[in-house]
Protein backbone atom coordinates (compact mmCIF):
# COMPACT_ATOMS: atom_id res chain seq x y z
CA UNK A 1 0.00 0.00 0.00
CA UNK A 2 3.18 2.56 0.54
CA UNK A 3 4.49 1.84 -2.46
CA UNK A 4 1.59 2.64 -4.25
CA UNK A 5 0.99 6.19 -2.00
CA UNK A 6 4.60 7.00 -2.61
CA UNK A 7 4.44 6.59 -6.69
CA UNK A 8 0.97 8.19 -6.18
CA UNK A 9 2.53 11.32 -4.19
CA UNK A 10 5.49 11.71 -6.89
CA UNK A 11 3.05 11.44 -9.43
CA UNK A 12 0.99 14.17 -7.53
CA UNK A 13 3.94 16.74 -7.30
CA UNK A 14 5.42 16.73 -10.83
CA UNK A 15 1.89 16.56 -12.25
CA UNK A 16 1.67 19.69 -10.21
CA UNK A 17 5.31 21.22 -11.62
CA UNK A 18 4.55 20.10 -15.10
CA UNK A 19 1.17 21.46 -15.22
CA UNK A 20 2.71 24.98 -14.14
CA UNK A 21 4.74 24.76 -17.41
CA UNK A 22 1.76 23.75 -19.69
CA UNK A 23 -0.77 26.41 -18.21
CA UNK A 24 1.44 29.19 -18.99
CA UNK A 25 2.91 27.95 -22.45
CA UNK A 26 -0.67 27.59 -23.55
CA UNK A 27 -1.62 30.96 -22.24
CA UNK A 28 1.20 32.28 -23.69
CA UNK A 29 0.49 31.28 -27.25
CA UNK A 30 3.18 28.49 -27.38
CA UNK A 31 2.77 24.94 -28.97
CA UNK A 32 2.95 22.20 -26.30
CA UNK A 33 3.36 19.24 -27.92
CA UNK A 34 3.82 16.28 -25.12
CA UNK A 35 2.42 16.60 -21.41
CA UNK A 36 4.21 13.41 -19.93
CA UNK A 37 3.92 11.53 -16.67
CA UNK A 38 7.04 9.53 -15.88
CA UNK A 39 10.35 9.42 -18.21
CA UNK A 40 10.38 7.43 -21.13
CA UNK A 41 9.61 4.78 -22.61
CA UNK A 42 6.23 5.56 -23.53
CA UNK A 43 3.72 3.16 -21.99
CA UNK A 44 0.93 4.70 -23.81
CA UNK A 45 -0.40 8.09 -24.96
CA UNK A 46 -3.60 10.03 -26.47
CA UNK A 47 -3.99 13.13 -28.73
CA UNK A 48 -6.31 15.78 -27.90
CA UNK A 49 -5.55 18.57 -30.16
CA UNK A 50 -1.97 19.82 -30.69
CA UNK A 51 -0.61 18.04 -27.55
CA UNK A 52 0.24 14.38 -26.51
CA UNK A 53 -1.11 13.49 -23.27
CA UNK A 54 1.31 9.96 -22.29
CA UNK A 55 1.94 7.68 -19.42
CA UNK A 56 5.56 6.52 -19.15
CA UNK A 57 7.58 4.06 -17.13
CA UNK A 58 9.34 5.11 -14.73
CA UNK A 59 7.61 7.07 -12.45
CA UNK A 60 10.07 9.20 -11.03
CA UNK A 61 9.35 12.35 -13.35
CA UNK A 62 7.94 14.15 -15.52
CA UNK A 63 8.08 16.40 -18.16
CA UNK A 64 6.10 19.35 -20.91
CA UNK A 65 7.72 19.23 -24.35
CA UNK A 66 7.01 22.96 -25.50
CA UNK A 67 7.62 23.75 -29.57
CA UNK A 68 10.88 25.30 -29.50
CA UNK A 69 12.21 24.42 -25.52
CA UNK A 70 15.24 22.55 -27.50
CA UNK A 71 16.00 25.02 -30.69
CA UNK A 72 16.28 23.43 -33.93
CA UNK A 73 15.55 24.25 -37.37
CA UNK A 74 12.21 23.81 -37.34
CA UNK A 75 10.87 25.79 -34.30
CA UNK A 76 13.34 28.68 -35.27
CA UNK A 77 12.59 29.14 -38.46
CA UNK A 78 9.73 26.29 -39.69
CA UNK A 79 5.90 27.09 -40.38
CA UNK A 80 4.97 27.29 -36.88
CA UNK A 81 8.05 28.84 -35.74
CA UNK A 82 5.54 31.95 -34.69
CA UNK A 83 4.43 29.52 -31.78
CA UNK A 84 7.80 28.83 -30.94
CA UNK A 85 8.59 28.96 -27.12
CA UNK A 86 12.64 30.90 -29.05
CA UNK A 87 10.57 33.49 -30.73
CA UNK A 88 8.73 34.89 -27.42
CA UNK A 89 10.00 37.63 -25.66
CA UNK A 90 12.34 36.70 -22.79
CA UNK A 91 10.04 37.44 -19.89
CA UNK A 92 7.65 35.20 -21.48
CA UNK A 93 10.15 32.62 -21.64
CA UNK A 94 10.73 33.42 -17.91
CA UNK A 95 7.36 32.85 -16.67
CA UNK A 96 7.28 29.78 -18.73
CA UNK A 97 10.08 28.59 -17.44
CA UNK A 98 9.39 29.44 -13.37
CA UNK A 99 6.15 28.20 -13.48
CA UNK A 100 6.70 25.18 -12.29
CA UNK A 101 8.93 26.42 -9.19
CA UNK A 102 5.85 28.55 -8.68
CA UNK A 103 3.30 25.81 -8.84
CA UNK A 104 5.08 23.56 -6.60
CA UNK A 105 5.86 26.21 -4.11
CA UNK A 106 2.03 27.04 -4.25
CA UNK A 107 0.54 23.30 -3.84
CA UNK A 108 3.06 23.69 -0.55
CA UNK A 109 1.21 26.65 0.39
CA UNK A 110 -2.13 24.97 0.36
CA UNK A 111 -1.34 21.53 1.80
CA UNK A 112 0.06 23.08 4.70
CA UNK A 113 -3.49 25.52 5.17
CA UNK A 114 -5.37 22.65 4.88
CA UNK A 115 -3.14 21.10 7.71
CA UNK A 116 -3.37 23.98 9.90
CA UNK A 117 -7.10 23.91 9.32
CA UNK A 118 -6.60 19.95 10.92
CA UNK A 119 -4.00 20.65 13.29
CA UNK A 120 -0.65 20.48 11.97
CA UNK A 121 2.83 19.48 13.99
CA UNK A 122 5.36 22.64 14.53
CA UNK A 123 8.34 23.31 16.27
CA UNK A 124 7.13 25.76 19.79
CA UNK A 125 10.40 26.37 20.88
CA UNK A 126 10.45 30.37 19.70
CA UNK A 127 6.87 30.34 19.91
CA UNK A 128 3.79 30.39 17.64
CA UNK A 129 2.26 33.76 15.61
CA UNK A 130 -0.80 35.59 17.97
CA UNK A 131 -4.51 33.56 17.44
CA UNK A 132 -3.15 30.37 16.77
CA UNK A 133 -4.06 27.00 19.32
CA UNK A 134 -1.46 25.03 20.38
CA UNK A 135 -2.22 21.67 21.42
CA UNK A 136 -0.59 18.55 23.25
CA UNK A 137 2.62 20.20 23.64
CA UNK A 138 5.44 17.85 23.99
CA UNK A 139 9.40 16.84 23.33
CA UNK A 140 10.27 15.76 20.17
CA UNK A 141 13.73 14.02 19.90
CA UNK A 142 15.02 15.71 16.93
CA UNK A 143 18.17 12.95 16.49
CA UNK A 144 20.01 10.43 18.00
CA UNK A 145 23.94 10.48 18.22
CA UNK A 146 25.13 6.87 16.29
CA UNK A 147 25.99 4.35 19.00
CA UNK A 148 24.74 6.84 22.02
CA UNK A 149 23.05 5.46 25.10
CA UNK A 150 19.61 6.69 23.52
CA UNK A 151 20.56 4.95 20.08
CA UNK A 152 21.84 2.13 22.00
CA UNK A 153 18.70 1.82 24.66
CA UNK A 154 16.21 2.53 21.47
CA UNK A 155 15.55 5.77 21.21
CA UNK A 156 14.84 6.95 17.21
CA UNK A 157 14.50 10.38 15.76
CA UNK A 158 11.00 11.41 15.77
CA UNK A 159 9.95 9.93 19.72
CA UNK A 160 7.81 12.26 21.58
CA UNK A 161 9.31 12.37 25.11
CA UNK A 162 6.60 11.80 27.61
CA UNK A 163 8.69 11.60 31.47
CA UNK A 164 11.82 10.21 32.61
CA UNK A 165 12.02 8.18 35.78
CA UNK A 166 15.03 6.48 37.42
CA UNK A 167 14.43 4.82 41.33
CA UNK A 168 11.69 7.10 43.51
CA UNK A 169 12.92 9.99 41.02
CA UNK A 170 10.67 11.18 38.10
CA UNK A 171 9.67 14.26 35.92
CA UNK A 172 7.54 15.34 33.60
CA UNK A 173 5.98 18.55 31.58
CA UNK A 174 9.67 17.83 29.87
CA UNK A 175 11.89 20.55 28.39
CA UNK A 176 15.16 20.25 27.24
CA UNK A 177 16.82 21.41 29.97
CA UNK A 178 14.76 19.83 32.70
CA UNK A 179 16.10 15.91 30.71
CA UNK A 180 19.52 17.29 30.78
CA UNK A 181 19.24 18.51 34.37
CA UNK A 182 17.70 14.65 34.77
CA UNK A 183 20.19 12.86 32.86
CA UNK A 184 23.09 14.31 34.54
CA UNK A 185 22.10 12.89 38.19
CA UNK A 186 22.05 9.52 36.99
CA UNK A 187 25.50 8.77 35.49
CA UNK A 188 25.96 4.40 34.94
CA UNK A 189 22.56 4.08 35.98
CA UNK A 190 19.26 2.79 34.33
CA UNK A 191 17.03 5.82 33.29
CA UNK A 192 13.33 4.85 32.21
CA UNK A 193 12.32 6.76 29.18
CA UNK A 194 8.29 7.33 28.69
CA UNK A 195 7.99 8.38 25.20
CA UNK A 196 5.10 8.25 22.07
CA UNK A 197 6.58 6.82 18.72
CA UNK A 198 3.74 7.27 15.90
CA UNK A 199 2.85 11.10 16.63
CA UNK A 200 1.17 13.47 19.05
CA UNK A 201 -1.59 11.49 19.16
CA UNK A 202 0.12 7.72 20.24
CA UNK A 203 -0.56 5.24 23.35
CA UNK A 204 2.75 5.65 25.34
CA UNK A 205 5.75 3.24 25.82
CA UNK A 206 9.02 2.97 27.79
CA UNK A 207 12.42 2.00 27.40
CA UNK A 208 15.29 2.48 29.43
CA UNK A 209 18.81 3.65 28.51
CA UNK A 210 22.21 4.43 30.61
CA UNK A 211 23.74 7.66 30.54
CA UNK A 212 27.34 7.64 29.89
CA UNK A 213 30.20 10.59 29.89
CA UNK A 214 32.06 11.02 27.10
CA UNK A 215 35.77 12.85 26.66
CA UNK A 216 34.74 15.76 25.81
CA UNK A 217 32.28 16.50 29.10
CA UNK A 218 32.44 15.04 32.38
CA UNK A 219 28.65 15.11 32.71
CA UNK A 220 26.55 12.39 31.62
CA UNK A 221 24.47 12.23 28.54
CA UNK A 222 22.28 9.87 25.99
CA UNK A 223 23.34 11.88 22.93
CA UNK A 224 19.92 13.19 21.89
CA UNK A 225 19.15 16.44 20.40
CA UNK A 226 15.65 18.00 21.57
CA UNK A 227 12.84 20.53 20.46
CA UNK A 228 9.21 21.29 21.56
CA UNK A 229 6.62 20.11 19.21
CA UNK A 230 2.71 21.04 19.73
CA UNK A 231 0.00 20.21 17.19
CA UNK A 232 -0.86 23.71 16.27
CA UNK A 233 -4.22 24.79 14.23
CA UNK A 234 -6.34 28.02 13.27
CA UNK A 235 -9.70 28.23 11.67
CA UNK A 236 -10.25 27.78 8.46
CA UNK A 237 -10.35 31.23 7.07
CA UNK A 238 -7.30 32.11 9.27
CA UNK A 239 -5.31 29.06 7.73
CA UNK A 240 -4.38 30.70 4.25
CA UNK A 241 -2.69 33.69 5.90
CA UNK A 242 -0.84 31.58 8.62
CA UNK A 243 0.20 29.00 6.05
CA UNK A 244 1.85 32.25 3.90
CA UNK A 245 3.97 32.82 7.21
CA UNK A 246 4.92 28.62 7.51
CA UNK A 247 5.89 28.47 3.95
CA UNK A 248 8.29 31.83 4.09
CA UNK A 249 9.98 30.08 6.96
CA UNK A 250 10.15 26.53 5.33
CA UNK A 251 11.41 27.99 1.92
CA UNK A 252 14.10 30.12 3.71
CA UNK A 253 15.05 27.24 6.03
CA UNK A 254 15.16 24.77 2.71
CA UNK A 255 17.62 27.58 1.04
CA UNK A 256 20.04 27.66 3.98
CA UNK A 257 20.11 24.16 4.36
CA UNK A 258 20.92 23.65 0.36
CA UNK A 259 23.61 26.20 1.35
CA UNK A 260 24.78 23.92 4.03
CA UNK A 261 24.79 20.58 2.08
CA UNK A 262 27.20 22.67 -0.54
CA UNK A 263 29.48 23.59 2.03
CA UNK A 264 29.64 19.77 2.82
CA UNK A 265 30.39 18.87 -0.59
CA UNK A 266 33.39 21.21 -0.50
CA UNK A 267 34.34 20.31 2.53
CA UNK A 268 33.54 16.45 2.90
CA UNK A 269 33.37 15.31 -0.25
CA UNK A 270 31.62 12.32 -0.66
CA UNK A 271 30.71 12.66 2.93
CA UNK A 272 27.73 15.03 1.76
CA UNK A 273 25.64 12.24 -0.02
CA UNK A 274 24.64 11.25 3.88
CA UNK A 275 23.07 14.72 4.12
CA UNK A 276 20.53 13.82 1.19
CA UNK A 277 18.36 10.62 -0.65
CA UNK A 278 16.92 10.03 -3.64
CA UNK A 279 13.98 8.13 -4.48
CA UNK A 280 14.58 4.94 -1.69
CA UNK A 281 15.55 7.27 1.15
CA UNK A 282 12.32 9.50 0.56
CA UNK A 283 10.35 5.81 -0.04
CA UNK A 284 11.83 5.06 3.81
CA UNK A 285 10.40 8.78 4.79
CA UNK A 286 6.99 8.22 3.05
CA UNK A 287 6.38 4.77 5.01
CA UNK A 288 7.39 6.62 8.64
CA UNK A 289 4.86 9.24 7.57
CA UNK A 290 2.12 6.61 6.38
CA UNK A 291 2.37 4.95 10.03
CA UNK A 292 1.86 8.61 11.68
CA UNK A 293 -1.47 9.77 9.86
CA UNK A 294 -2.80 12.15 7.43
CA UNK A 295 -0.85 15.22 8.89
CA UNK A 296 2.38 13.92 8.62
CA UNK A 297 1.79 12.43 4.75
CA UNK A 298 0.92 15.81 4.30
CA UNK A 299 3.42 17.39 5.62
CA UNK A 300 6.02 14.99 3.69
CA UNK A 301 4.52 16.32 0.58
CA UNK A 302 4.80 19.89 1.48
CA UNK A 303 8.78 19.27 2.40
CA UNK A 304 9.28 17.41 -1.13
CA UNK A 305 7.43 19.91 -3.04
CA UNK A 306 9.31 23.07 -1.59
CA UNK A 307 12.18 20.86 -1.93
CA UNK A 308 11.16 20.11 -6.12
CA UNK A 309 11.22 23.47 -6.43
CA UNK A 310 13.97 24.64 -5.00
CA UNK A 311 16.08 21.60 -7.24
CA UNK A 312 14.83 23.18 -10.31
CA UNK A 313 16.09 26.73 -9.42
CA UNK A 314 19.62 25.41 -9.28
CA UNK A 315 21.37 27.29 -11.78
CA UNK A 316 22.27 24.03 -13.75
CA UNK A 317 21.73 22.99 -17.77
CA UNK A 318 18.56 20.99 -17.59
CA UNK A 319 17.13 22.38 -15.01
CA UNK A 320 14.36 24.95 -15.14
CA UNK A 321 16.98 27.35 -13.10
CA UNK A 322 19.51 26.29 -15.97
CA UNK A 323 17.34 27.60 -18.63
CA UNK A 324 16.19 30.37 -16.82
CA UNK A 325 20.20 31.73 -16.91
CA UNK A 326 20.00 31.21 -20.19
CA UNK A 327 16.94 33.53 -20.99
CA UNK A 328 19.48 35.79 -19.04
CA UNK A 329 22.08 35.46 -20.91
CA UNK A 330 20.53 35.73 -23.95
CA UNK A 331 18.72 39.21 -22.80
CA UNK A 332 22.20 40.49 -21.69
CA UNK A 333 24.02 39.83 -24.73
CA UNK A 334 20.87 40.34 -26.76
CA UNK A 335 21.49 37.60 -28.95
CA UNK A 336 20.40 33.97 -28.87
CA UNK A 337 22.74 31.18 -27.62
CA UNK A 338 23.44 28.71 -30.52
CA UNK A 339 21.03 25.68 -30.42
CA UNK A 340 24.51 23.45 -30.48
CA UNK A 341 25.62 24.88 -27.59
CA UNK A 342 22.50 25.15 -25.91
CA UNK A 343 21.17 21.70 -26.24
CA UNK A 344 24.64 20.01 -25.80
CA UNK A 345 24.76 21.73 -22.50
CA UNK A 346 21.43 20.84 -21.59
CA UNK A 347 21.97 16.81 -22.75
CA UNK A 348 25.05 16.63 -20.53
CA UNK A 349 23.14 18.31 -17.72
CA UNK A 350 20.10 15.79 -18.13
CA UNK A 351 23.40 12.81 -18.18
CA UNK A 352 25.30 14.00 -14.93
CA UNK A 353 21.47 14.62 -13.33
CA UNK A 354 20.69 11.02 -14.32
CA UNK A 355 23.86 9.58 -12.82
CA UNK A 356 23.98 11.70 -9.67
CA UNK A 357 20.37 10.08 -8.87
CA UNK A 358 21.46 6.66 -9.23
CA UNK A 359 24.90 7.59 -7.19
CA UNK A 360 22.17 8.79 -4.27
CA UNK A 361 20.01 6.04 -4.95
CA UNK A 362 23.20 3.55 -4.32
CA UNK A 363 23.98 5.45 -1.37
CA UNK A 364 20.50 4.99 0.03
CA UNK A 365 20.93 1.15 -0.47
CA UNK A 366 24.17 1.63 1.94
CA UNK A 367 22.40 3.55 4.93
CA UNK A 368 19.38 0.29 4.74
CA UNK A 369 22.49 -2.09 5.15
């Protein structure tokens, strides 16, 4: 059943790209000659009009052919070379071309109102915007240090900390201070750990774990990282304005950490690849977020689409942000690029693209073993 959610979801999002692309190429007066779901090969297709509507294979993409996209001879200077996405003035081309950042980015937008509108799961710590509800407030472990006491006594990324207890000792209403505080009275000794695993709204469970010191503090620890987490919901004609201010802060936090993963690949070379997954690590995501309810699917879709977007703005051939500093270039030096250059650029972009997903995708198979 996961499997087919997950192809359903990817289907979902890059329908959702593409059809930014179409909408506006149509609007704009441009042929579109192919609106495909999945890469090639062709599993089947139907003509309506101009444009071929196809299923293809492999269902990790997608893709719009628009008349003149790739420059040849015939959309620069054929019969219908008037329709020809090369013959449109550049901020045509533009909006063409962002469209489908802009589409993705909004379906984000509206998936999260609609889980604000249900009660969605945020991070409290700095605090919520004035008028919203914030309810069952509780400690999220945000990750788990590889061979810790927590890792080691159970604890996964994701538990909701409910109380600690070791002996006649015990607290609860958690923070993060209040487990460190805990923690470090109880060096060598068995701590019991009440936590909730599938979301806010789980039956309880304990484990127990041993805090240890390490060389670089004398005080004892479990090596968890921790943040407050509260199911957090306005009414429903609230929810569009509120969801404005979660995506600003979700696209911004997406940016920086793109930012970061470059800095790792320039600093850690193939060390980086842990930071990200392609389509078997995000399968491994999807089931987590399956087990935890509607919210949580929901809010995986959100993350991949702002995520989609923010891909395609990458400044690299291939990509819509690739093509976009073309239409740049072009307006600068007020000339077109030659269709040579221009598509040879783009085919070895689409090539290095193809093998740095099945690089990730190895690299997933690696973290499952």
């Amino acid at each position: 059943m996961t499997i087919v959610l997950f192809i359903l979801v990817l289907a979902l999002l890059i329908l959702t790209h593409e059809l930014g692309h179409f909408i506006v190429a149509k609007l704009s007066g441009i042929r579109v000659d192919e609106f495909g779901l999945g890469l090639p090969p062709k599993v089947f297709g139907v003509k309506k009009g101009e444009t071929t509507y196809s299923i293809n294979a492999l269902p990790f993409g997608g893709f719009v052919k628009i008349f003149g996209e790739d420059p040849n001879e015939e959309n620069t200077s054929g019969p219908d070379s008037a329709r020809s996405f090369v013959h449109k003035p550049k901020w045509i081309q533009a909006l063409v071309l962002a469209a489908g950042v802009t589409f993705n980015l909004i379906f984000a937008w509206i998936l999260i109102s609609i889980n604000l509108m249900i009660g969605m799961p945020v991070a409290t710590d700095g605090g919520v915007p004035a008028g919203m509800t914030v309810h069952r407030e509780m400690l999220a472990v945000v990750n788990v240090l590889k061979d810790s006491p927590a890792a080691l006594g159970g604890i996964k990324a994701g538990d909701q900390l409910i109380s600690l207890s070791s002996g006649q000792e015990k607290v609860v209403n958690l923070s993060a201070d209040s487990v460190r505080t805990f923690v470090k009275k109880f060096p060598n000794q068995e701590v019991k750990v009440e936590y909730s695993r599938k979301g806010l709204l789980a039956t309880s469970s304990v484990l127990t774990v041993i805090p240890k010191t390490n060389s670089s503090s004398s005080d004892a620890m479990i090596g968890i990282a921790m943040q407050k987490i509260g199911l957090v919901s306005a009414a429903w004609w609230k929810a569009p304005c509120y969801g404005l201010y979660f995506s600003y802060h979700l696209i911004v936090n997406t940016f920086l950490s793109f930012g970061d993963f470059f800095s790792m690949i320039a600093t850690e070379g193939q060390g980086a690849l842990a930071a990200v997954s392609g389509p078997i690590g995000i399968y491994g995501l999807m089931n987590d977020a399956t087990k935890m309810g509607l919210v949580y699917i929901l809010n995986f879709m959100v993350i991949i689409s702002v995520n989609l977007a923010i891909i395609n703005l990458l400044p690299f051939p291939a990509l819509d942000g690739g093509r976009l500093l073309f239409v740049a270039i072009e307006a600068v030096i007020r000339r077109p690029i030659k269709p040579v250059i221009a598509n040879t650029l783009n085919m070895i972009g689409f090539g290095l693209l193809l093998l740095l997903m099945a690089v990730i995708a190895i690299s997933d198979i690696f973290k499952l073993l």
